[in-house]
Protein backbone atom coordinates (compact mmCIF):
# COMPACT_ATOMS: atom_id res chain seq x y z
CA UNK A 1 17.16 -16.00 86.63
CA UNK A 2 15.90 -15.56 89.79
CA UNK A 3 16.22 -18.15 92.54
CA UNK A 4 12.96 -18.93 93.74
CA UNK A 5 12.10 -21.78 96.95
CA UNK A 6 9.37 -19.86 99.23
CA UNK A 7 7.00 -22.56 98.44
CA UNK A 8 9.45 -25.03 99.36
CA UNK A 9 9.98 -23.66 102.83
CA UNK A 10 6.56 -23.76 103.90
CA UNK A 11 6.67 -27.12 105.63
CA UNK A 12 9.91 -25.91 107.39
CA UNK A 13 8.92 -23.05 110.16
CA UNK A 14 12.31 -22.50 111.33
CA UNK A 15 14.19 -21.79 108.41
CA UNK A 16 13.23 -17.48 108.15
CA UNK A 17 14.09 -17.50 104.39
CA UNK A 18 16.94 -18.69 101.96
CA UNK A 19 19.49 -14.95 100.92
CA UNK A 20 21.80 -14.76 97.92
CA UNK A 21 25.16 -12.89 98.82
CA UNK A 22 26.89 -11.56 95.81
CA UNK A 23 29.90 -9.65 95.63
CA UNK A 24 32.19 -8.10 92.54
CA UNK A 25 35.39 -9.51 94.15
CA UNK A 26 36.96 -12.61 94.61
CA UNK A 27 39.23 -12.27 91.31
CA UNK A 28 41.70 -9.48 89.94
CA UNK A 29 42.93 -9.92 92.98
CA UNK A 30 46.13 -10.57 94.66
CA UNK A 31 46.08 -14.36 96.41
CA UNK A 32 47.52 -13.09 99.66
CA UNK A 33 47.72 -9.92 101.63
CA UNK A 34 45.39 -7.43 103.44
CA UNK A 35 42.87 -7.82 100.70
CA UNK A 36 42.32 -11.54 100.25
CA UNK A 37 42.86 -11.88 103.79
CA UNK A 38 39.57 -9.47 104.24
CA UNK A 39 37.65 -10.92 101.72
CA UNK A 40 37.90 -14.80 103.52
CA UNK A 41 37.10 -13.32 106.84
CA UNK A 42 33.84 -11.59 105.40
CA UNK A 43 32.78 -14.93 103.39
CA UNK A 44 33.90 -17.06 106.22
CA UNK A 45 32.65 -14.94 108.89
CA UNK A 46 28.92 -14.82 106.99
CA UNK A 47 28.79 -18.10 106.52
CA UNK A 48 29.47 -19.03 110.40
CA UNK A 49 26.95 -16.51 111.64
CA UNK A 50 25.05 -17.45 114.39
CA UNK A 51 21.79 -16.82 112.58
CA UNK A 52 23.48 -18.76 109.15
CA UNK A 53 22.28 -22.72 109.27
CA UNK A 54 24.59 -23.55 106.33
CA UNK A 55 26.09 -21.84 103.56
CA UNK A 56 26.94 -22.88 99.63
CA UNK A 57 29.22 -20.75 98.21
CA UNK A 58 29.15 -20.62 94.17
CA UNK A 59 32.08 -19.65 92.04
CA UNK A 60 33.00 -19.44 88.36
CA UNK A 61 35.66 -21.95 88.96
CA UNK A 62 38.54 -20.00 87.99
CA UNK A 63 38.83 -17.06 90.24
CA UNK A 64 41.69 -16.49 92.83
CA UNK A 65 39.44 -16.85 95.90
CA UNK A 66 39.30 -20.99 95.58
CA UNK A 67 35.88 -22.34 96.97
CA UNK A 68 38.19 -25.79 97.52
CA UNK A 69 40.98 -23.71 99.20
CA UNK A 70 38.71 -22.41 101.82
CA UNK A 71 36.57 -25.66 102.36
CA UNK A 72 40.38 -26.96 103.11
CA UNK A 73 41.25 -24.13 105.77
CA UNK A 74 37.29 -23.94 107.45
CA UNK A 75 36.68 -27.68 107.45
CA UNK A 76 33.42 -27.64 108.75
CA UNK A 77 31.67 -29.54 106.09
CA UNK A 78 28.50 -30.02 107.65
CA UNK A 79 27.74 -26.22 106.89
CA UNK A 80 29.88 -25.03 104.30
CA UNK A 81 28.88 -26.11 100.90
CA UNK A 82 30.40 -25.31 97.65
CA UNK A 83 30.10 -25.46 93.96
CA UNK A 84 31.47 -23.59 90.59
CA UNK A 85 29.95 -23.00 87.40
CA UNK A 86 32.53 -24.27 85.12
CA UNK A 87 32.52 -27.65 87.04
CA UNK A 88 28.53 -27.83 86.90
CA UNK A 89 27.71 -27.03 83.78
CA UNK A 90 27.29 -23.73 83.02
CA UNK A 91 24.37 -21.25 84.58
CA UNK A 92 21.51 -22.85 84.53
CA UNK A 93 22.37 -25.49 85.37
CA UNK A 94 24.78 -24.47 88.51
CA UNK A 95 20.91 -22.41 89.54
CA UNK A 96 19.34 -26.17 89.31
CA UNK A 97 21.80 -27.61 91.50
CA UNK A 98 21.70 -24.56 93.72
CA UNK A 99 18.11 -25.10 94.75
CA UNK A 100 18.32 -28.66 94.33
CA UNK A 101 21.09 -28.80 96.73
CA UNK A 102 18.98 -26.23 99.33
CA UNK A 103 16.31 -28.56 99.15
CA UNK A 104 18.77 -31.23 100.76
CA UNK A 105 19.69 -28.57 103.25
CA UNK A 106 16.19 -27.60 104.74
CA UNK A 107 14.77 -30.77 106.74
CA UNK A 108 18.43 -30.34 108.95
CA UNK A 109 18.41 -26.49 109.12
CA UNK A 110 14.70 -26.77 110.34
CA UNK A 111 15.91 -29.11 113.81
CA UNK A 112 17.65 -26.08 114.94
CA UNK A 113 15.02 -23.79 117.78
CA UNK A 114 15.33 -20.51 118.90
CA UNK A 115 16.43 -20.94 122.62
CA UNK A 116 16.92 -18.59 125.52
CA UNK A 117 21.01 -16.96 126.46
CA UNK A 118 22.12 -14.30 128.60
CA UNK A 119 22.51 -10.52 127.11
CA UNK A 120 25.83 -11.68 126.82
CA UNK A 121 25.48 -13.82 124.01
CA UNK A 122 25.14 -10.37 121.86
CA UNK A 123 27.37 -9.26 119.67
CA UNK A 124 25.83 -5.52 118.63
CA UNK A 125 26.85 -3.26 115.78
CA UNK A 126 27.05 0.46 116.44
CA UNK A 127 26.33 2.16 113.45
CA UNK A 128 25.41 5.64 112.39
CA UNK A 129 24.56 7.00 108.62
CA UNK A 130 22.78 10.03 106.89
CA UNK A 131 23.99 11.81 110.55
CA UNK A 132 22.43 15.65 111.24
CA UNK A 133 22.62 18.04 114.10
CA UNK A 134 20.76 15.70 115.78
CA UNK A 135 22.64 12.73 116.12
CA UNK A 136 25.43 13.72 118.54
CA UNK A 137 22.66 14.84 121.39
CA UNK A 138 19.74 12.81 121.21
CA UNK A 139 20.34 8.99 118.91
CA UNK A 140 23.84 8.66 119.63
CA UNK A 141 24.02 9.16 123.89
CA UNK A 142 20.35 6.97 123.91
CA UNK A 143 22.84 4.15 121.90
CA UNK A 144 25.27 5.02 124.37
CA UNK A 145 23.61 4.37 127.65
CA UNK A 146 21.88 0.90 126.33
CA UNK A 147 25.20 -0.29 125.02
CA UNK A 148 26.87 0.86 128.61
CA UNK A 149 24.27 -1.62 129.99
CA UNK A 150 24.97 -4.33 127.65
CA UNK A 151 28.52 -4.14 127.62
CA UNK A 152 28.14 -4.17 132.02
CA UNK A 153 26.30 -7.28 131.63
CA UNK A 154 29.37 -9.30 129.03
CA UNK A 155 27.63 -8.39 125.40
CA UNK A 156 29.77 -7.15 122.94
CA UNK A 157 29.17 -3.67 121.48
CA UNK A 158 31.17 -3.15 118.02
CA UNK A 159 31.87 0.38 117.11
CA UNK A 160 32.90 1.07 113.76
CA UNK A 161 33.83 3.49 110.85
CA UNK A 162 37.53 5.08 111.64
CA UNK A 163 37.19 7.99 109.30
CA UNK A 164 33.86 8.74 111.60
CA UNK A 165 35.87 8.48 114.52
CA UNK A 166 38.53 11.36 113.09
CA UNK A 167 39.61 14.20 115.28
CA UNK A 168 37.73 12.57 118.75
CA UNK A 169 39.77 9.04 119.16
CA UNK A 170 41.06 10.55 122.19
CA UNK A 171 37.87 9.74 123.61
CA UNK A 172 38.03 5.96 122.93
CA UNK A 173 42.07 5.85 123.38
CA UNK A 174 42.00 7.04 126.78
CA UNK A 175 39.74 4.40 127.82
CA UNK A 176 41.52 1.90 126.31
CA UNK A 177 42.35 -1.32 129.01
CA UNK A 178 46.02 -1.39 127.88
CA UNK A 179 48.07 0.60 125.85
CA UNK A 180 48.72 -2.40 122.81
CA UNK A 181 45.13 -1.48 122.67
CA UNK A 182 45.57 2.00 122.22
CA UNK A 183 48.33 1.99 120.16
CA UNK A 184 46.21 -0.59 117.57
CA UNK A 185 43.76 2.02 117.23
CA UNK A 186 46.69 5.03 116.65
CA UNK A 187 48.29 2.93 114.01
CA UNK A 188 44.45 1.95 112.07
CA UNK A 189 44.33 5.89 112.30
CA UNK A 190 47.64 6.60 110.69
CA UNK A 191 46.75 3.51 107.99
CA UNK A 192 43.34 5.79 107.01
CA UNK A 193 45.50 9.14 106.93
CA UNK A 194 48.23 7.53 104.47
CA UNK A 195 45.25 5.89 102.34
CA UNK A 196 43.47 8.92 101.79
CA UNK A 197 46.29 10.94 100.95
CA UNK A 198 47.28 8.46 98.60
CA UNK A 199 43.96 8.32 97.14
CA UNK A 200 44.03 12.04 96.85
CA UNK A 201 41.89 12.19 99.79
CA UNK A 202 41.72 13.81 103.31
CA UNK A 203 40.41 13.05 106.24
CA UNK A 204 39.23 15.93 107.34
CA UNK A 205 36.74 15.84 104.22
CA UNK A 206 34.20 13.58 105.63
CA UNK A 207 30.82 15.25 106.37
CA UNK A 208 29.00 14.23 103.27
CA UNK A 209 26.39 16.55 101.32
CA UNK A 210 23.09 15.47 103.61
CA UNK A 211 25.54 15.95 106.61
CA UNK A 212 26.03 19.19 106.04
CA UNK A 213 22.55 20.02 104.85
CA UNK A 214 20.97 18.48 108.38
CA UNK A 215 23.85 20.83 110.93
CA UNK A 216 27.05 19.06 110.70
CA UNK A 217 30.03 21.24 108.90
CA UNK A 218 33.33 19.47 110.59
CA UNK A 219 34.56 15.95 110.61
CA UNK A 220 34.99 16.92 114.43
CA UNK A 221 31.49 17.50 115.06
CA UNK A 222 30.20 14.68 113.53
CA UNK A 223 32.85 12.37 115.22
CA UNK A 224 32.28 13.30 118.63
CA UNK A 225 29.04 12.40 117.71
CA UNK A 226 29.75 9.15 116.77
CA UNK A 227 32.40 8.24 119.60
CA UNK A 228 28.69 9.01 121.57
CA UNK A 229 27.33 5.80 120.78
CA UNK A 230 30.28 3.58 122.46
CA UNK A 231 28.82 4.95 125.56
CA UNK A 232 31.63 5.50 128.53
CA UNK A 233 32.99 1.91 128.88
CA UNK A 234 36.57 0.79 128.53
CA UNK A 235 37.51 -0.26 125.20
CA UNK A 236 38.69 -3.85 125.22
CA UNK A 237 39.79 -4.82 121.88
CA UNK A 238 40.56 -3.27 118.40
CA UNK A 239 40.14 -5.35 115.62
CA UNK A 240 40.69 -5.22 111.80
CA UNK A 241 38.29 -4.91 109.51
CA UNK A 242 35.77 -8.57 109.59
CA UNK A 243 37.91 -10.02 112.07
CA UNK A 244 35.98 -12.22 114.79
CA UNK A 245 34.75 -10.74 117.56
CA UNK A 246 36.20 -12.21 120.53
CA UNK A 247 36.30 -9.55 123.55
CA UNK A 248 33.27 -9.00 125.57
CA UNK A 249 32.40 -4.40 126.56
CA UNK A 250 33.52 -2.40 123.99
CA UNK A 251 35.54 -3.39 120.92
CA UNK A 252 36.75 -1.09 117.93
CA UNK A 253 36.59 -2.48 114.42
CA UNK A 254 38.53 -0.84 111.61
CA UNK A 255 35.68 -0.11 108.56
CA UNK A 256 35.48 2.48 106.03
CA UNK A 257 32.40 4.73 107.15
CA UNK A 258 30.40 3.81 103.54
CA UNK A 259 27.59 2.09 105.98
CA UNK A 260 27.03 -0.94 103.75
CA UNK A 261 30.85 -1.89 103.71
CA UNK A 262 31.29 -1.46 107.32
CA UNK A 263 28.36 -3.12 108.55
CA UNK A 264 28.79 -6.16 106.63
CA UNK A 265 32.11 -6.25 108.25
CA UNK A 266 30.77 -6.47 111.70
CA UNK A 267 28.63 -8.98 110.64
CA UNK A 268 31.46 -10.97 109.82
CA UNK A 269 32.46 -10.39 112.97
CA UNK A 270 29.58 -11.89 114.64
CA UNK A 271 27.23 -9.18 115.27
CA UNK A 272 23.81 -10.11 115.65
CA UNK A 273 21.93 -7.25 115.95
CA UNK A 274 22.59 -3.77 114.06
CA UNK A 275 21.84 -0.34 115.83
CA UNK A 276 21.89 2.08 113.09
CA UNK A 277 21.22 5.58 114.39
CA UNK A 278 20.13 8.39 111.11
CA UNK A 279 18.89 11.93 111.29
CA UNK A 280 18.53 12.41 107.45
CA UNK A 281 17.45 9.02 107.01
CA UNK A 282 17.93 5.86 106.04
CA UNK A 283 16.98 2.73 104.90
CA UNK A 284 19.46 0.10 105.34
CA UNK A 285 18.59 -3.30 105.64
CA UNK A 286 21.09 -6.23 106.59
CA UNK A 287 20.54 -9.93 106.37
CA UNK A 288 20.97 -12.05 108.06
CA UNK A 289 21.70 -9.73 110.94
CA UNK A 290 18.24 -7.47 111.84
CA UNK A 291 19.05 -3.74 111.89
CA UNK A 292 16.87 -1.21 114.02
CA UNK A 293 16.74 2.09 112.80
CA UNK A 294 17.31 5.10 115.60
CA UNK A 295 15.91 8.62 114.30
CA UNK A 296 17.32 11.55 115.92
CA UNK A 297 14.75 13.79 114.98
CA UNK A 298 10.68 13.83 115.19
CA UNK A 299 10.15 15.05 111.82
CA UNK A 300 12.32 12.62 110.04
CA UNK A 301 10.98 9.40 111.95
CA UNK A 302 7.12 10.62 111.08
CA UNK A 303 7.82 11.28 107.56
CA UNK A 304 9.84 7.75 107.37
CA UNK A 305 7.86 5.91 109.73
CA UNK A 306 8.00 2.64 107.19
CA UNK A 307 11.31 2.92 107.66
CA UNK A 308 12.29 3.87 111.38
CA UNK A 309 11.91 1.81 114.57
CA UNK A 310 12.70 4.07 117.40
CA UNK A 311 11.82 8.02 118.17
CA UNK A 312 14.79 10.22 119.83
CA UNK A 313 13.25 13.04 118.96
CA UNK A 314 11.55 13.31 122.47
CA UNK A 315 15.13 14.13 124.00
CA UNK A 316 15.01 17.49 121.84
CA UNK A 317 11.54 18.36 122.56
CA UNK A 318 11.27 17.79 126.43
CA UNK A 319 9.14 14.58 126.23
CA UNK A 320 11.89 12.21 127.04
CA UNK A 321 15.24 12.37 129.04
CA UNK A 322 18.27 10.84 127.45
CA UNK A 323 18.06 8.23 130.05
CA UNK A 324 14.61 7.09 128.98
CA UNK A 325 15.59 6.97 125.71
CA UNK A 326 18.47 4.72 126.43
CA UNK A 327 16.27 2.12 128.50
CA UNK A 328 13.03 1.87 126.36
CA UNK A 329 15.80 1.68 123.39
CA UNK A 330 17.31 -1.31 125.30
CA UNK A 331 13.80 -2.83 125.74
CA UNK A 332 13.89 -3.00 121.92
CA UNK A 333 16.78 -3.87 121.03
CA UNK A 334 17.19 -7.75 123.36
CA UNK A 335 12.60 -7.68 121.93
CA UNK A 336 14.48 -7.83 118.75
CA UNK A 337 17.30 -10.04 119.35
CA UNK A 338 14.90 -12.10 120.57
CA UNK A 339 12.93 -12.44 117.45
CA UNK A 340 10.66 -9.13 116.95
CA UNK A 341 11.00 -8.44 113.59
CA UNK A 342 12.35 -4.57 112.35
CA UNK A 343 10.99 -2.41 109.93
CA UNK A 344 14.04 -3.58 107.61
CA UNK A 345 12.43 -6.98 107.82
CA UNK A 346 9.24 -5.95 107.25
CA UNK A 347 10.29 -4.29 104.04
CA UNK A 348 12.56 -7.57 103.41
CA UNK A 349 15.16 -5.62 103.27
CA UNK A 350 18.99 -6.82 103.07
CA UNK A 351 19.41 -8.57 99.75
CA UNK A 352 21.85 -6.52 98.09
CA UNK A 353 24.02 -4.96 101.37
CA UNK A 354 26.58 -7.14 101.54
CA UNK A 355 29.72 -5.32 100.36
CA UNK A 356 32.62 -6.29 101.40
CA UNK A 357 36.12 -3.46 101.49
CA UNK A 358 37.47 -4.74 98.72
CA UNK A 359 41.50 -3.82 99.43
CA UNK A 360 44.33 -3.91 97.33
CA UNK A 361 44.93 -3.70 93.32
CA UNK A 362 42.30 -4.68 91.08
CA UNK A 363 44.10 -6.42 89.13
């Protein structure tokens, strides 16, 4: 049954809409280690986003991920919420006390105003999905040269996907500010190579179908692609996967490249805005985080215009330098971070995104 309230936000303006995270994890699960580990920070780090005014998380009652065990360890009752379905009653009845409880929840949530910050206040994921030939010399550098600005002025800029960074970390590591830096980043790299070959994997595997199809054949090409959107600042902090981020310039987070698990990790993080360059296209919407959509090709961003937010197409064809890119692209991005909705949003987008790495044994 679906959850329905719109009519009951009406009389509260600054509440943008009520979202229902679910997940397939949480039990089968070991009750310590990497895995449950990743899944608290994701469910933790949601549920303290900036743009999250409380949070009720709902449980069956008997699963390994305790809703009472992390109420004990976040403590911050005042936004975290909880209840399970054994304890409630069953389904129905837990979806009555759901929106009866939300109801409680929206004359508080609508005190809190949008204010003004500094740049600095961002915390932007770099993302990049359905990648072409494209990508690497026209999206990409334009993301680069905005989040070189960002990063000069204290924001955070969160690069992401390790197998996407394969064959070019050489470009992040040697602008790393220390070398425990560098050497987090060597030993997330050797991590991915003994996963995949235990998985029957390989690294060197990664261009997908639609990669290949749009100019990309190596894992090389399309990584020093991606390394293209950290821009040329140091790199400050690497970070596992959902881990808070802390560090202000460039920070490394360890994610798989499957775009909805890695950007709901940087969300955990804290990233408040999404930058999610595509040259085949794509449609990815993330709540409660916006996510602009950067086409590196003309064609593509005509024939999804419902879909895209910026043109970098005019670096290819001579109407645009990569440096005008890169500054009308950072007009955009703070016009959204400031409350100017994206196409995602328009679409209402983001509903079913979250997916967090689930590590570990299912057991």
């Amino acid at each position: 049954e679906e959850i329905r309230i719109e009519g009951a936000l009406e009389p509260y303006p600054n509440v943008d809409g009520v979202v229902a995270f679910a997940h397939g994890t949480g039990c089968g699960m070991a009750d310590s280690g990497p895995g449950w580990d990743a899944l608290q920070r994701v469910l933790t780090g949601h549920a303290g986003h900036p743009n999250v005014g409380a949070a009720l998380f709902v449980g069956l009652g008997c699963e390994v991920m305790q809703i009472a065990r992390m109420k004990q360890e976040l403590g911050q009752a005042a936004r975290f919420h909880g209840l399970t379905i054994q304890e409630t009653g069953g389904t129905r009845k837990t979806i009555d006390a759901i929106k009866a409880r939300i109801r409680e929840m929206l004359p508080a949530l609508n005190d809190v105003h949008r204010e003004s910050v500094p740049v600095s206040a961002l915390k932007i994921g770099l993302q990049c999905g359905g990648s072409d030939g494209f990508s690497g010399i026209t999206a990409n550098p334009a993301l680069g040269l905005a989040s070189d600005i960002l990063a000069a002025q204290g924001a955070s800029m969160v690069l992401a996907e390790t197998p996407e960074i394969y064959g070019a970390e050489r470009l992040l590591l040697d602008r790393a500010v220390s070398a425990e830096v560098a050497a987090k980043l060597i030993e997330r790299i050797r991590w991915w190579e003994d996963y995949t070959a235990r998985n029957g994997g390989s690294m060197d595997n990664n261009p997908s179908p639609g990669n290949k199809a749009g100019g990309l054949t190596t894992i090389l090409e399309k990584s020093l692609g991606a390394v293209a959107k950290a821009g040329s600042t140091g790199l400050m902090d690497v970070l596992e996967y959902a881990e808070p981020v802390r560090a202000h310039g460039l920070v490394f987070m360890d994610t798989p490249g499957y775009d909805p698990v890695s950007a709901t990790g940087q969300v955990a993080g804290g990233a408040n805005l999404i930058c999610f360059t595509t040259g085949r296209g794509s449609t990815y919407g993330c709540k409660p985080t916006p996510s602009l959509k950067l086409a590196s090709n003309t064609p593509m961003f005509t024939r999804m215009s419902l879909d895209m937010d910026f043109d970098c197409g005019g670096v290819v064809d001579g109407r645009q330098t990569i440096q005008e890119a890169g500054a009308a692209l950072l007009q955009l991005m703070v016009a959204t971070a400031s409350g100017q909705r994206s196409k995602s949003e328009d679409n209402g987008l983001g509903d079913n995104e979250f997916l967090p790495w689930q590590l570990g044994a299912v057991m």
